[in-house]
Protein backbone atom coordinates (compact mmCIF):
# COMPACT_ATOMS: atom_id res chain seq x y z
CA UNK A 1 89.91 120.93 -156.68
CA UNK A 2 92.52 121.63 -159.05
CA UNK A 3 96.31 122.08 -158.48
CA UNK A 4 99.62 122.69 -161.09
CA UNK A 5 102.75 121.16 -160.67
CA UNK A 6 103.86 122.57 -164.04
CA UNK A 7 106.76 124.46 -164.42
CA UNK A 8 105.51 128.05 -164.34
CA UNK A 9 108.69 129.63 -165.08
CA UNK A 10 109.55 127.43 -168.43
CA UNK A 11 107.32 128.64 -171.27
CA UNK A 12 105.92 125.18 -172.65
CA UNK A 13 106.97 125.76 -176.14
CA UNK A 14 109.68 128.21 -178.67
CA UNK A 15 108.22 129.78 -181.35
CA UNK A 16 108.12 127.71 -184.55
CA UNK A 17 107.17 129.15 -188.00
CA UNK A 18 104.30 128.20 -189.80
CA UNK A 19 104.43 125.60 -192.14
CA UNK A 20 103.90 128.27 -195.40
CA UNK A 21 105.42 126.44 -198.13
CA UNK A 22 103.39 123.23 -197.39
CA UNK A 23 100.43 125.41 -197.43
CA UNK A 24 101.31 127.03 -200.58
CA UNK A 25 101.99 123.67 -202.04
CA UNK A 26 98.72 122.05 -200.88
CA UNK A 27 96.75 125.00 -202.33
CA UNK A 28 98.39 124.74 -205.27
CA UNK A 29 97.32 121.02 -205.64
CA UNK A 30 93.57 121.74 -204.79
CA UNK A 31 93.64 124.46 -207.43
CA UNK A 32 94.67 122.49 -210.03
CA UNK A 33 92.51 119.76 -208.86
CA UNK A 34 89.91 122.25 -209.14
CA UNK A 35 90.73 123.43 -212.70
CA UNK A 36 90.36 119.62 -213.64
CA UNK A 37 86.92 118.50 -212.09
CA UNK A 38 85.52 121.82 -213.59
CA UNK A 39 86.12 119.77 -217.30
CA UNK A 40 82.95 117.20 -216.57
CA UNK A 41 81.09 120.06 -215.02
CA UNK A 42 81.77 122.32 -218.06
CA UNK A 43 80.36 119.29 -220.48
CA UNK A 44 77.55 118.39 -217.96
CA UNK A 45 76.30 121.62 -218.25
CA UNK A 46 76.25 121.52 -222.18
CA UNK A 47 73.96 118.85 -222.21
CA UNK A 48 72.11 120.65 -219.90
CA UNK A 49 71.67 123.17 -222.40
CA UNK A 50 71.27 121.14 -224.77
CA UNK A 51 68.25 119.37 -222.95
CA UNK A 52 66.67 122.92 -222.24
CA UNK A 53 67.52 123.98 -225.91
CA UNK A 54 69.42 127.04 -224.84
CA UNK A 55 71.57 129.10 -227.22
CA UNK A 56 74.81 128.46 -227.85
CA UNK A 57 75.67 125.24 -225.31
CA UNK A 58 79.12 125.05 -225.57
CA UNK A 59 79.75 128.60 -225.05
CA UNK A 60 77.43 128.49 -221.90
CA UNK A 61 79.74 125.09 -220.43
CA UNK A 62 82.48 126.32 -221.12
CA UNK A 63 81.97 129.75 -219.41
CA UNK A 64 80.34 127.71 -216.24
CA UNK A 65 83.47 125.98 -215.87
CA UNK A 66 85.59 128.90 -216.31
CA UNK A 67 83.92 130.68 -213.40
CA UNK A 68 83.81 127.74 -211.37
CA UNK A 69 87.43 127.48 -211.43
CA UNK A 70 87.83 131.14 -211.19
CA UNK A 71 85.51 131.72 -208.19
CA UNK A 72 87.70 129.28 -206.01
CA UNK A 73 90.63 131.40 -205.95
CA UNK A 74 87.89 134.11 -204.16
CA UNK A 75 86.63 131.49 -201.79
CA UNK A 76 90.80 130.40 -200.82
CA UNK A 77 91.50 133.87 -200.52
CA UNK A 78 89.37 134.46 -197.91
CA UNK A 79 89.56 131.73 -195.86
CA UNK A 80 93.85 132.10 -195.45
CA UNK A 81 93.75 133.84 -192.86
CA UNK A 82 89.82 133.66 -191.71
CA UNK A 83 88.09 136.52 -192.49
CA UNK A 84 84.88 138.08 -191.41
CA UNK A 85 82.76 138.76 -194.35
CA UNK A 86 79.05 140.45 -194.60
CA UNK A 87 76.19 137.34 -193.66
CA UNK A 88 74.53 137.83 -197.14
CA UNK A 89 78.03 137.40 -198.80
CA UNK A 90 78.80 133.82 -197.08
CA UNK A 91 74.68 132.87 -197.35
CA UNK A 92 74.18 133.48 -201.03
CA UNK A 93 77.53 132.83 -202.44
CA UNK A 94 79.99 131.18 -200.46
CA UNK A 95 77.68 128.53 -199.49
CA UNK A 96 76.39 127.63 -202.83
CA UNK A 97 80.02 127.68 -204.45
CA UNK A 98 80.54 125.52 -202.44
CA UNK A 99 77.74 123.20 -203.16
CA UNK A 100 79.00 123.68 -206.30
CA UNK A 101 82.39 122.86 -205.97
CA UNK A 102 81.71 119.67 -203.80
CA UNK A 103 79.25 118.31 -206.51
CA UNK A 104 82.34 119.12 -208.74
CA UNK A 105 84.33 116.79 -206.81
CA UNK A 106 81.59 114.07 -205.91
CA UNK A 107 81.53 114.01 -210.42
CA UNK A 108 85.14 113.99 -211.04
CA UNK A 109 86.26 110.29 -210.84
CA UNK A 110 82.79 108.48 -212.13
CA UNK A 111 83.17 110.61 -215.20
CA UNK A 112 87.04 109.89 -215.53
CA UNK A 113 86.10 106.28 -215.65
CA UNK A 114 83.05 106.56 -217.84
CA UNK A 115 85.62 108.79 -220.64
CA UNK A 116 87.83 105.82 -220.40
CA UNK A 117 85.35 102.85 -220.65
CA UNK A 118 82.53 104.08 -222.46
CA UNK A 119 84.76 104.71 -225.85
CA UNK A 120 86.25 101.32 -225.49
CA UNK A 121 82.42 100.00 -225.42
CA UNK A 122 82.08 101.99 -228.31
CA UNK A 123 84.80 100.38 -230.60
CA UNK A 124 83.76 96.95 -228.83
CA UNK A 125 80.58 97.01 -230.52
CA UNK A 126 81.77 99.04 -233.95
CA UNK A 127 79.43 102.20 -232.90
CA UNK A 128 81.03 105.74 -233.26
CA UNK A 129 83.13 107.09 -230.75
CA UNK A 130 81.29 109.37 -228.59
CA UNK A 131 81.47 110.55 -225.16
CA UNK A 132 78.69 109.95 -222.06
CA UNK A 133 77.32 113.71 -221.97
CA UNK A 134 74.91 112.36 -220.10
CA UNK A 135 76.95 110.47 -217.54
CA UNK A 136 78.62 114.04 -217.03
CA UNK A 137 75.08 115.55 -216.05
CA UNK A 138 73.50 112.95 -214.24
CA UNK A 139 76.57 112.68 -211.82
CA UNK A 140 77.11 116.65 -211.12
CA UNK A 141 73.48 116.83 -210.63
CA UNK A 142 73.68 113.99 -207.99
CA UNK A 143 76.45 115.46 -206.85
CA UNK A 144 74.95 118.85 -206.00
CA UNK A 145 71.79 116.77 -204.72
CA UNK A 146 73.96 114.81 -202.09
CA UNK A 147 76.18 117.86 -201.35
CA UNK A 148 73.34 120.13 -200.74
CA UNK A 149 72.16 117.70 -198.12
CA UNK A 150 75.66 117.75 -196.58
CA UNK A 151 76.62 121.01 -196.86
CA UNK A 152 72.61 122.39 -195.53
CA UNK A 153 71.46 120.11 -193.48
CA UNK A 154 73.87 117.27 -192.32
CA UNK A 155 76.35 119.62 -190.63
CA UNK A 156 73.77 121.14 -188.84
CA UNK A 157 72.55 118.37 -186.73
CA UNK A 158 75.11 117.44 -183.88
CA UNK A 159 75.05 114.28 -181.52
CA UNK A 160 75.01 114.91 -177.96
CA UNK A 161 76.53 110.99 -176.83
CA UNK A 162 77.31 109.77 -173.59
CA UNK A 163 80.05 107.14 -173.13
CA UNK A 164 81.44 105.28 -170.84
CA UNK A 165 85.25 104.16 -170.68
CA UNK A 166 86.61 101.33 -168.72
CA UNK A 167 90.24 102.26 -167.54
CA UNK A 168 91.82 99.46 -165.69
CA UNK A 169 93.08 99.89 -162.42
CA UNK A 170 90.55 103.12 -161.95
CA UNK A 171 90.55 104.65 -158.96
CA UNK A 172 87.07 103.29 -157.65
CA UNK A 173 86.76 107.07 -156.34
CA UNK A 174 86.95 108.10 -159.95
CA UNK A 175 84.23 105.73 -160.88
CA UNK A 176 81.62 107.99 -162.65
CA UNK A 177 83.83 111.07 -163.33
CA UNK A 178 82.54 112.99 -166.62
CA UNK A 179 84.61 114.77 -168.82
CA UNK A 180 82.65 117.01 -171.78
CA UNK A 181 84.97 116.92 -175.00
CA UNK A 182 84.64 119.56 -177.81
CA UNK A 183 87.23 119.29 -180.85
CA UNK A 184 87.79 120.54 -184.29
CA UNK A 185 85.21 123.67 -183.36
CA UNK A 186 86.91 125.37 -186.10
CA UNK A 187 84.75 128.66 -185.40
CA UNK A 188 84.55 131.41 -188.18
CA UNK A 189 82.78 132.49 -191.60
CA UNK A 190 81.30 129.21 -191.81
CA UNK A 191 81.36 128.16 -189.05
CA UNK A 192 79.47 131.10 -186.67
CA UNK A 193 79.44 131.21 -182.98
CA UNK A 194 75.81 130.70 -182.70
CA UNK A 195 76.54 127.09 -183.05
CA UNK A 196 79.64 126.94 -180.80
CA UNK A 197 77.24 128.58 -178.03
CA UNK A 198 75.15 125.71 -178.84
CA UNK A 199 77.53 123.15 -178.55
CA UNK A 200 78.72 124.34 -174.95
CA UNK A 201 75.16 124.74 -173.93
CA UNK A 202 74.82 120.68 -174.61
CA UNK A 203 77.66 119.94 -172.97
CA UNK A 204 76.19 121.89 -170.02
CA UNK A 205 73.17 120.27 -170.18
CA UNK A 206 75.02 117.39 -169.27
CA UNK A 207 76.52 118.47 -166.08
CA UNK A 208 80.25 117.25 -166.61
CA UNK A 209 82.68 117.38 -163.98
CA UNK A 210 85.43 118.51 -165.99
CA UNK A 211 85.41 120.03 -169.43
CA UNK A 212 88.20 119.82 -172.48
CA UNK A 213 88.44 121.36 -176.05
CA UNK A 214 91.28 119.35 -178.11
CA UNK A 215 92.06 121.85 -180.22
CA UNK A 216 91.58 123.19 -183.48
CA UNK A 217 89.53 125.90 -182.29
CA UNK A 218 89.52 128.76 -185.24
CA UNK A 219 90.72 127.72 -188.85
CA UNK A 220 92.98 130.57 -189.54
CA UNK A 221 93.76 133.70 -188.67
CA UNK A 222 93.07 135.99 -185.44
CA UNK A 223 89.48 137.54 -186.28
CA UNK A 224 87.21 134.81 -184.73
CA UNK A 225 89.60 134.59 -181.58
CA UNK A 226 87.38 136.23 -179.16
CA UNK A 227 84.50 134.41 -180.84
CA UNK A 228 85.39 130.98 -179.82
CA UNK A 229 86.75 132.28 -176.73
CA UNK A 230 83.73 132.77 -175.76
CA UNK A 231 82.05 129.99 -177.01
CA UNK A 232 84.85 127.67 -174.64
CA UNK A 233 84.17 130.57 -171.60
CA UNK A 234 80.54 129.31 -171.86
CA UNK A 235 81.30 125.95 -170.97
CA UNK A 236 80.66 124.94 -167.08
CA UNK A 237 82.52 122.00 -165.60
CA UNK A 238 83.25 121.99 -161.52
CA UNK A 239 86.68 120.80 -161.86
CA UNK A 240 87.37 123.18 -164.99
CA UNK A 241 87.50 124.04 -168.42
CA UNK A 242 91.13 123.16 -170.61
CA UNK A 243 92.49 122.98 -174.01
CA UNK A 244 94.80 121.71 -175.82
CA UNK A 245 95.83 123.67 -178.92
CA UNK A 246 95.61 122.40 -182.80
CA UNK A 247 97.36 123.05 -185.57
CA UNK A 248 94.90 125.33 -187.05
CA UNK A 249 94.93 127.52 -184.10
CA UNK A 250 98.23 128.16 -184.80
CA UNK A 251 97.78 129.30 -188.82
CA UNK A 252 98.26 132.86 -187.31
CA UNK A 253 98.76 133.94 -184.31
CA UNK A 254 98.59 131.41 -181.36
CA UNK A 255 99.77 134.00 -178.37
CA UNK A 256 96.68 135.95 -178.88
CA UNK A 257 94.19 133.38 -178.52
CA UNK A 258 95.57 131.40 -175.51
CA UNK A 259 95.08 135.12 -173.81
CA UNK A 260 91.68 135.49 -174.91
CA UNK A 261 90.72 132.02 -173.65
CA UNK A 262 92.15 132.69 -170.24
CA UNK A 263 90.61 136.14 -170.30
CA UNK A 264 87.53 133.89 -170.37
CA UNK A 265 88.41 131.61 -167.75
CA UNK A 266 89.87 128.73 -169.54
CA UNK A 267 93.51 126.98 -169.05
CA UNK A 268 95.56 126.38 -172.03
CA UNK A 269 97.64 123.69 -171.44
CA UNK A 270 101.31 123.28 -173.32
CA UNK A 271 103.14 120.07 -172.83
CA UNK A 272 102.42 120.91 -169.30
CA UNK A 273 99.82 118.57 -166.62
CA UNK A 274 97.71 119.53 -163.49
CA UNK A 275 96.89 117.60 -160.78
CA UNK A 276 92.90 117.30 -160.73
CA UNK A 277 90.81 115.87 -157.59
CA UNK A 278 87.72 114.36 -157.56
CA UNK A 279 85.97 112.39 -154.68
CA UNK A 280 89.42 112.69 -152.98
CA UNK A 281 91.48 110.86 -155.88
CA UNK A 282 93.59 112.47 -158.17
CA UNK A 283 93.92 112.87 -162.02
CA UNK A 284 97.39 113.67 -164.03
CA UNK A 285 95.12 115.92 -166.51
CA UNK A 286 98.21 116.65 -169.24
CA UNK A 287 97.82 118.26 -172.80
CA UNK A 288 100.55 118.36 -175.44
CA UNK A 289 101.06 121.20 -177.91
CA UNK A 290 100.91 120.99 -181.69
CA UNK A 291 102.91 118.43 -183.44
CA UNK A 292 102.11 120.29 -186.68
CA UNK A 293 104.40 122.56 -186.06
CA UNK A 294 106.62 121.09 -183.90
CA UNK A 295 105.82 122.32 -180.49
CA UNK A 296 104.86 119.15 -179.05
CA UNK A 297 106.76 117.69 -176.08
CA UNK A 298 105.44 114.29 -174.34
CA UNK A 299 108.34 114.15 -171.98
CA UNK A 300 107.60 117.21 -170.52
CA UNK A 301 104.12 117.13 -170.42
CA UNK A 302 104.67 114.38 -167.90
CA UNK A 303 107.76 115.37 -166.31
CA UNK A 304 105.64 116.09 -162.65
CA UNK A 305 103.42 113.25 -162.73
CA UNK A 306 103.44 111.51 -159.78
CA UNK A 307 103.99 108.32 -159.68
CA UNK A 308 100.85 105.98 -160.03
CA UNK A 309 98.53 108.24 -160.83
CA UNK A 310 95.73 107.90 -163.68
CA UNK A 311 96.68 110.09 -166.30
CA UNK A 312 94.63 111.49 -169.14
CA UNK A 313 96.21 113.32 -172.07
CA UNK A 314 94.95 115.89 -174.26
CA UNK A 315 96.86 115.36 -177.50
CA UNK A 316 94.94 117.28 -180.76
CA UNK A 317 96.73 114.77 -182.95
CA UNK A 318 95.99 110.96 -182.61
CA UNK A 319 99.22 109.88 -184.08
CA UNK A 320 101.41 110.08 -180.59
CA UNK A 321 98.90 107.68 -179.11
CA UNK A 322 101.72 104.95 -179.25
CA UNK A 323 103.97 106.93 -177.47
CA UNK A 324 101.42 107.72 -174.56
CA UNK A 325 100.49 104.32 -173.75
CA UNK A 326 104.32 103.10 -173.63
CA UNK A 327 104.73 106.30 -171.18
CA UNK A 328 101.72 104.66 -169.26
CA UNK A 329 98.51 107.06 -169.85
CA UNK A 330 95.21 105.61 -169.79
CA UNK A 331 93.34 107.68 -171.64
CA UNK A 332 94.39 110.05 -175.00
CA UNK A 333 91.53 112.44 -175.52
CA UNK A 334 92.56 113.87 -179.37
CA UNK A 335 90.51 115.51 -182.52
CA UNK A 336 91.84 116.53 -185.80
CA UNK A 337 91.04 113.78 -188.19
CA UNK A 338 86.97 114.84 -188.11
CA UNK A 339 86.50 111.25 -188.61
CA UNK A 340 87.31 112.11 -192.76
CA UNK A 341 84.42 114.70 -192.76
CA UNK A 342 82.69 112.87 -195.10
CA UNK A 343 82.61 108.92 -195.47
CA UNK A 344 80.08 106.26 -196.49
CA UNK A 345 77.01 106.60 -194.04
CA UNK A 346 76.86 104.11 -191.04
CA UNK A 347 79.89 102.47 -192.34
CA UNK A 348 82.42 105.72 -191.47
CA UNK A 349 85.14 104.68 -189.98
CA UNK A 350 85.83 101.62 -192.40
CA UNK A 351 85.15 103.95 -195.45
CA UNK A 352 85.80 107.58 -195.45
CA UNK A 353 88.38 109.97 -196.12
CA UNK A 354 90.32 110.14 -193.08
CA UNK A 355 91.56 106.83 -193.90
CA UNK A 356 93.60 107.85 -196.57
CA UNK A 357 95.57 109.99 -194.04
CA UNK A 358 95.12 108.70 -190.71
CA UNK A 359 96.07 105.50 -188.41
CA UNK A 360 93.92 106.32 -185.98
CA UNK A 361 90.75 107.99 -187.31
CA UNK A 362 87.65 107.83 -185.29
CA UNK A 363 86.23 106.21 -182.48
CA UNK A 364 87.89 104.24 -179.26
CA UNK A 365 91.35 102.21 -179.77
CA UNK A 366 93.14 100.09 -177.41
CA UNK A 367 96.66 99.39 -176.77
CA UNK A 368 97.76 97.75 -173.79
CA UNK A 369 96.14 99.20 -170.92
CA UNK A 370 96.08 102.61 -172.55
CA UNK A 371 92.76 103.79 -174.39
CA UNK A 372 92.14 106.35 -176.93
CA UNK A 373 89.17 108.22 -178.42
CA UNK A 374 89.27 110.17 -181.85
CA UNK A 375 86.61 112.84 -181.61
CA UNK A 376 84.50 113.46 -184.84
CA UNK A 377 84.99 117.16 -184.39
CA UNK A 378 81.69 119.60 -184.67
CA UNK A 379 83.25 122.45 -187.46
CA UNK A 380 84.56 121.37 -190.59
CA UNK A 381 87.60 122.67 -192.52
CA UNK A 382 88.11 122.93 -196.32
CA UNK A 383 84.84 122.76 -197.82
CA UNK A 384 81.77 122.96 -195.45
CA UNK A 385 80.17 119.88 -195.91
CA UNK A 386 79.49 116.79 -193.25
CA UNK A 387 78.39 113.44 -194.52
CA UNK A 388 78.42 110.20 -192.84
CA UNK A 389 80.24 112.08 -190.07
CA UNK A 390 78.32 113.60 -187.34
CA UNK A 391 80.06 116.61 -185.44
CA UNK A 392 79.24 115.35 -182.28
CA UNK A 393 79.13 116.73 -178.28
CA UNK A 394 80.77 113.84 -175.77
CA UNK A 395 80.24 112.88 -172.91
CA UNK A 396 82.52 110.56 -171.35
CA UNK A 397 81.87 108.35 -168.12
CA UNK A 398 85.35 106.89 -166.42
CA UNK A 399 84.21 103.64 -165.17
CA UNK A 400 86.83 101.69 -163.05
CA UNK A 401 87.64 98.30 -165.55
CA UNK A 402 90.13 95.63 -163.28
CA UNK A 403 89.97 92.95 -165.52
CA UNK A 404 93.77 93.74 -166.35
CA UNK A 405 93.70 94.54 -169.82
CA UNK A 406 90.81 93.33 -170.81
CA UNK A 407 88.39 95.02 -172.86
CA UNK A 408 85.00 94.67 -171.73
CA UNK A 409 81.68 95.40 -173.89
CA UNK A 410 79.20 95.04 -171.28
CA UNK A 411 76.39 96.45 -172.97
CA UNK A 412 76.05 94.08 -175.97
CA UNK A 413 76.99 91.18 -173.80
CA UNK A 414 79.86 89.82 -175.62
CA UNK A 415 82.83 88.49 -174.08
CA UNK A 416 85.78 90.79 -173.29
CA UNK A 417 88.30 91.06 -176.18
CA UNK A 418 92.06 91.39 -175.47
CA UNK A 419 95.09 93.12 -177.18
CA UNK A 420 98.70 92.75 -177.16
CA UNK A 421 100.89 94.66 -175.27
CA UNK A 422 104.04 95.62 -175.60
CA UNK A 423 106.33 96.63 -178.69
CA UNK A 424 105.11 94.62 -181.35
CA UNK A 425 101.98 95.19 -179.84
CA UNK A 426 99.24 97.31 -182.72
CA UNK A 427 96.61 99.62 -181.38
CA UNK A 428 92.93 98.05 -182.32
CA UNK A 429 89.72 99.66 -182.96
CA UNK A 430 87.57 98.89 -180.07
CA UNK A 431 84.06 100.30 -178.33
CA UNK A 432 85.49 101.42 -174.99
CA UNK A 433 83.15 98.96 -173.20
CA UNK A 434 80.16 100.62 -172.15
CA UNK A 435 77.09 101.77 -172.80
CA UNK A 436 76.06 104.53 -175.23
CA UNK A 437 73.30 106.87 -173.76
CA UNK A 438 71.06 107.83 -175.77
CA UNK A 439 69.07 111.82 -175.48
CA UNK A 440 67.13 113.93 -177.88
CA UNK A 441 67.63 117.38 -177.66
CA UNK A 442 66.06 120.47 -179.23
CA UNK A 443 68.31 123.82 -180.29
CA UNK A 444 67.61 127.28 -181.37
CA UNK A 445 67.96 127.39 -184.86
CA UNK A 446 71.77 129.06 -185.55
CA UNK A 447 71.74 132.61 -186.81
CA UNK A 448 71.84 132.82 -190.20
CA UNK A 449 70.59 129.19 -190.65
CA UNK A 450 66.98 128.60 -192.10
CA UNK A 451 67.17 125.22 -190.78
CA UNK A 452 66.37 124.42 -186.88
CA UNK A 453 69.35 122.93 -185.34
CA UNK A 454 68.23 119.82 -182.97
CA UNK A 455 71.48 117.34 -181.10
CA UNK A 456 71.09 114.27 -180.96
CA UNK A 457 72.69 110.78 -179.35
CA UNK A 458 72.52 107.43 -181.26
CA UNK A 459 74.99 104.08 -181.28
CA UNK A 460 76.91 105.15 -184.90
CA UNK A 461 79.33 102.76 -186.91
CA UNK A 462 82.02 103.34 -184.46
CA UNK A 463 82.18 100.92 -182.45
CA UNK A 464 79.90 97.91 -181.85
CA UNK A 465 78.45 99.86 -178.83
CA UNK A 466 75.08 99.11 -178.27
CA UNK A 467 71.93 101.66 -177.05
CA UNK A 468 71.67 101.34 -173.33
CA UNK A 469 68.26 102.78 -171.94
CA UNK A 470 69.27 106.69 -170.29
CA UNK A 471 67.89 107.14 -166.79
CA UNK A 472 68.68 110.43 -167.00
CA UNK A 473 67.62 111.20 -170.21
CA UNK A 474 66.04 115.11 -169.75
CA UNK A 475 62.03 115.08 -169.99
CA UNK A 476 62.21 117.10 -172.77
CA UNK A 477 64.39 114.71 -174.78
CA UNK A 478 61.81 112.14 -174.08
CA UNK A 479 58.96 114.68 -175.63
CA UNK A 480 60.90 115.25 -178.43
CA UNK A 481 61.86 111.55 -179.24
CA UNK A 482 58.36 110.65 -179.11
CA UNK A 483 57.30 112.74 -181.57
CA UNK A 484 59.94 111.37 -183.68
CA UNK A 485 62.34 114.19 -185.11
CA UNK A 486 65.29 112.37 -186.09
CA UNK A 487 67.48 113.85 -187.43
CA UNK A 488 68.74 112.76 -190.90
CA UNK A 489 71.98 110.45 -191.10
């Protein structure tokens, strides 16, 4: 059962403007970025040419380079706002520029510090001068090796994981409750809703009391609106399906898509809560809007909440986590970081990219009493390419924790592990204290993939969570483990 205390008549949020300039201004530092990892590529290819003795090898590097660079501004184009484009158009030449242009990337600062040392060698030992053509070439050919892998194949395997959270002071009547979370979908060109039917099919699967999308839904634009509407109307959950919105669903048009989803009976929730029950105990389920652009509102999203009662926040943007636990919520459910995207394999969330950006960045945190988990997101933004990051389907298990603020990890058997509270107090990384269930399931392959599409649950470098044996692991799951198709990290 599900009732609203929001304030109906109070729109949750005024229109704010897009953020164009800092758009503008981040495109215009990826382009030139672009224009400068294209110099390596344009010499790697020479000695490519060299190596195959074709005619005229600077002349062919050169011109490689120059339509490398050139080909981007296509590829931006189209993606601000989202576009729909013909399959055979995104298949045979969006995906491999992009390969491409990863590989591009992946080369750039190995060959910047190979230019710098490897002529100081030189003069070190009195030899000529001469630059490491073949440094260029072996690292863009790695580079379109390892983001082949990511861009093909990595981003189309997605964990299915089941974990459970300790919240102290649970309701012992909430003990058990499971919530489905989907982030970052980021449905369109390269992201088709195939796969987002896919994902809300595993999350089915699953049987989840109550199911939640934390935002980021589309990348841009309006086109794929009705897409991912869909894909989110798909989802089945007894106490319902809500969302939070990101700030990519609002580079275009927001008002349109929180219509579509409730066409397809979703509830968008704007710095606004609803009273959930479950087993006769309730649930302050509250969701803040976009702090991107300024629409969130954390006061008002709990204005109603009774007093006492577990709360659980939707917030698409980790960083207001502080802010949450001082105004008492137990559990943050938030997105947008994608773990980095790409990071070091089984060591993601120490090294990857979202650490550059992000405090919190993937995984559970603890402060106080309140917890938070950073979902890895299942689309991908900028270029299309997962590594070290698996999108992943969740499954979260409320378990009632009244050890006071402790933080238990009963699966692996160590002792609980406490935090400060308080304001000095620092939000820690921390496995939310139960087991990790482990399943094996097996996908249709996504239309226009060539590559079948199976989901998967393992323990990951997020936590020091533990596999815990699955009673309920589907029959299937167990077929397909057995014949051992694991997917690749």
């Amino acid at each position: 059962m599900t009732t609203s205390t929001a304030d109906e008549s109070v729109h949750p949020a005024q229109h704010v403007p897009r953020p164009r300039a800092r758009v503008s201004r981040f495109l215009q530092i990826v382009l030139l970025a672009t224009f400068a990892a294209h110099v390596p590529v344009a010499l790697a290819v020479v000695e490519i040419a060299r190596r195959f003795d074709a005619p005229m090898p600077w002349a062919v590097g050169i011109a490689w380079g120059l339509l490398g660079s050139a080909l981007f501004i296509g590829r931006a184009r189209a993606s601000l706002p989202d576009r729909r484009r013909h399959p055979a158009l995104v298949r045979f030449v969006d995906i491999p520029y992009f390969i491409h242009w990863c590989a591009a990337v992946w080369a750039f600062i190995p060959s910047v510090l190979a230019t710098v040392v490897v002529p100081v060698i030189d003069i070190a030992r009195g030899s000529p001068v001469h630059l490491p053509m073949g440094w260029y070439a072996g690292c863009y050919l790695s580079g379109l090796v390892v983001c082949g892998y990511g861009i093909l194949v990595r981003r189309r395997w997605f964990q299915v994981v089941e974990r459970e959270v300790h919240i102290p002071g649970l309701d012992a009547r909430l003990d058990g409750l499971r919530i489905a979370q989907l982030s970052d979908l980021h449905v369109g060109t390269l992201t088709p809703r195939t796969w987002g039917l896919a994902w809300s099919r595993a999350a089915n699967r699953r049987a989840p009391d109550l199911a939640v999308v934390t935002g980021d839904l589309v990348t841009s634009g309006t086109q794929y609106h009705e897409d991912v509407a869909g894909v989110i109307g798909a989802l089945r959950a007894r106490l319902g399906v809500y969302v939070s919105m990101g700030n990519h669903d609002y580079f275009g048009e927001g008002e349109p898509l929180i219509s579509s989803l409730g066409a397809h009976g979703a509830r968008v929730l704007r710095n606004e809560g609803v009273v959930v029950e479950h087993g006769g105990a309730k649930v302050w389920l509250a969701a803040i809007d976009d702090t991107w652009t300024r629409r969130d509102d954390l006061a008002r999203a709990l204005r109603d909440r009774p007093p006492g009662m577990t709360t659980i926040l939707l917030a698409h943007d980790p960083s207001r986590f502080d802010e949450a636990a001082a105004a008492g919520v137990h559990l943050v459910l938030s997105g947008h970081t994608h773990g980095g995207q790409i990071a070091v394999p089984f060591f993601s969330r120490a090294i990857g990219l979202a650490n550059l950006a992000h405090r919190y960045r993937l995984g559970f945190y603890r402060l106080g009493r309140s917890t938070l988990y950073v979902h890895p997101g299942l689309g991908t933004t900028g270029p299309p390419m997962r590594l070290g990051v698996a999108p992943e389907v969740t499954i979260l298990v409320l378990r009632a924790d009244h050890s006071s603020g402790t933080h238990s990890n009963r699966a692996s058997g160590s002792s609980p592990r406490y935090t400060r509270s308080g304001a000095s107090a620092r939000a820690r990384p921390r496995n939310a204290g139960g087991r990790v269930s482990i399943g094996v399931e097996s996908l249709s392959p996504p239309a226009p993939a060539a590559f079948s599409t199976i989901s998967r649950s393992d323990s990951d470098s997020r936590g020091s969570s533990t596999m815990g044996a699955s009673s309920g692991r589907p029959a299937a799951a167990r077929a397909v483990a057995k014949a051992s198709r694991r997917p690749p990290r």
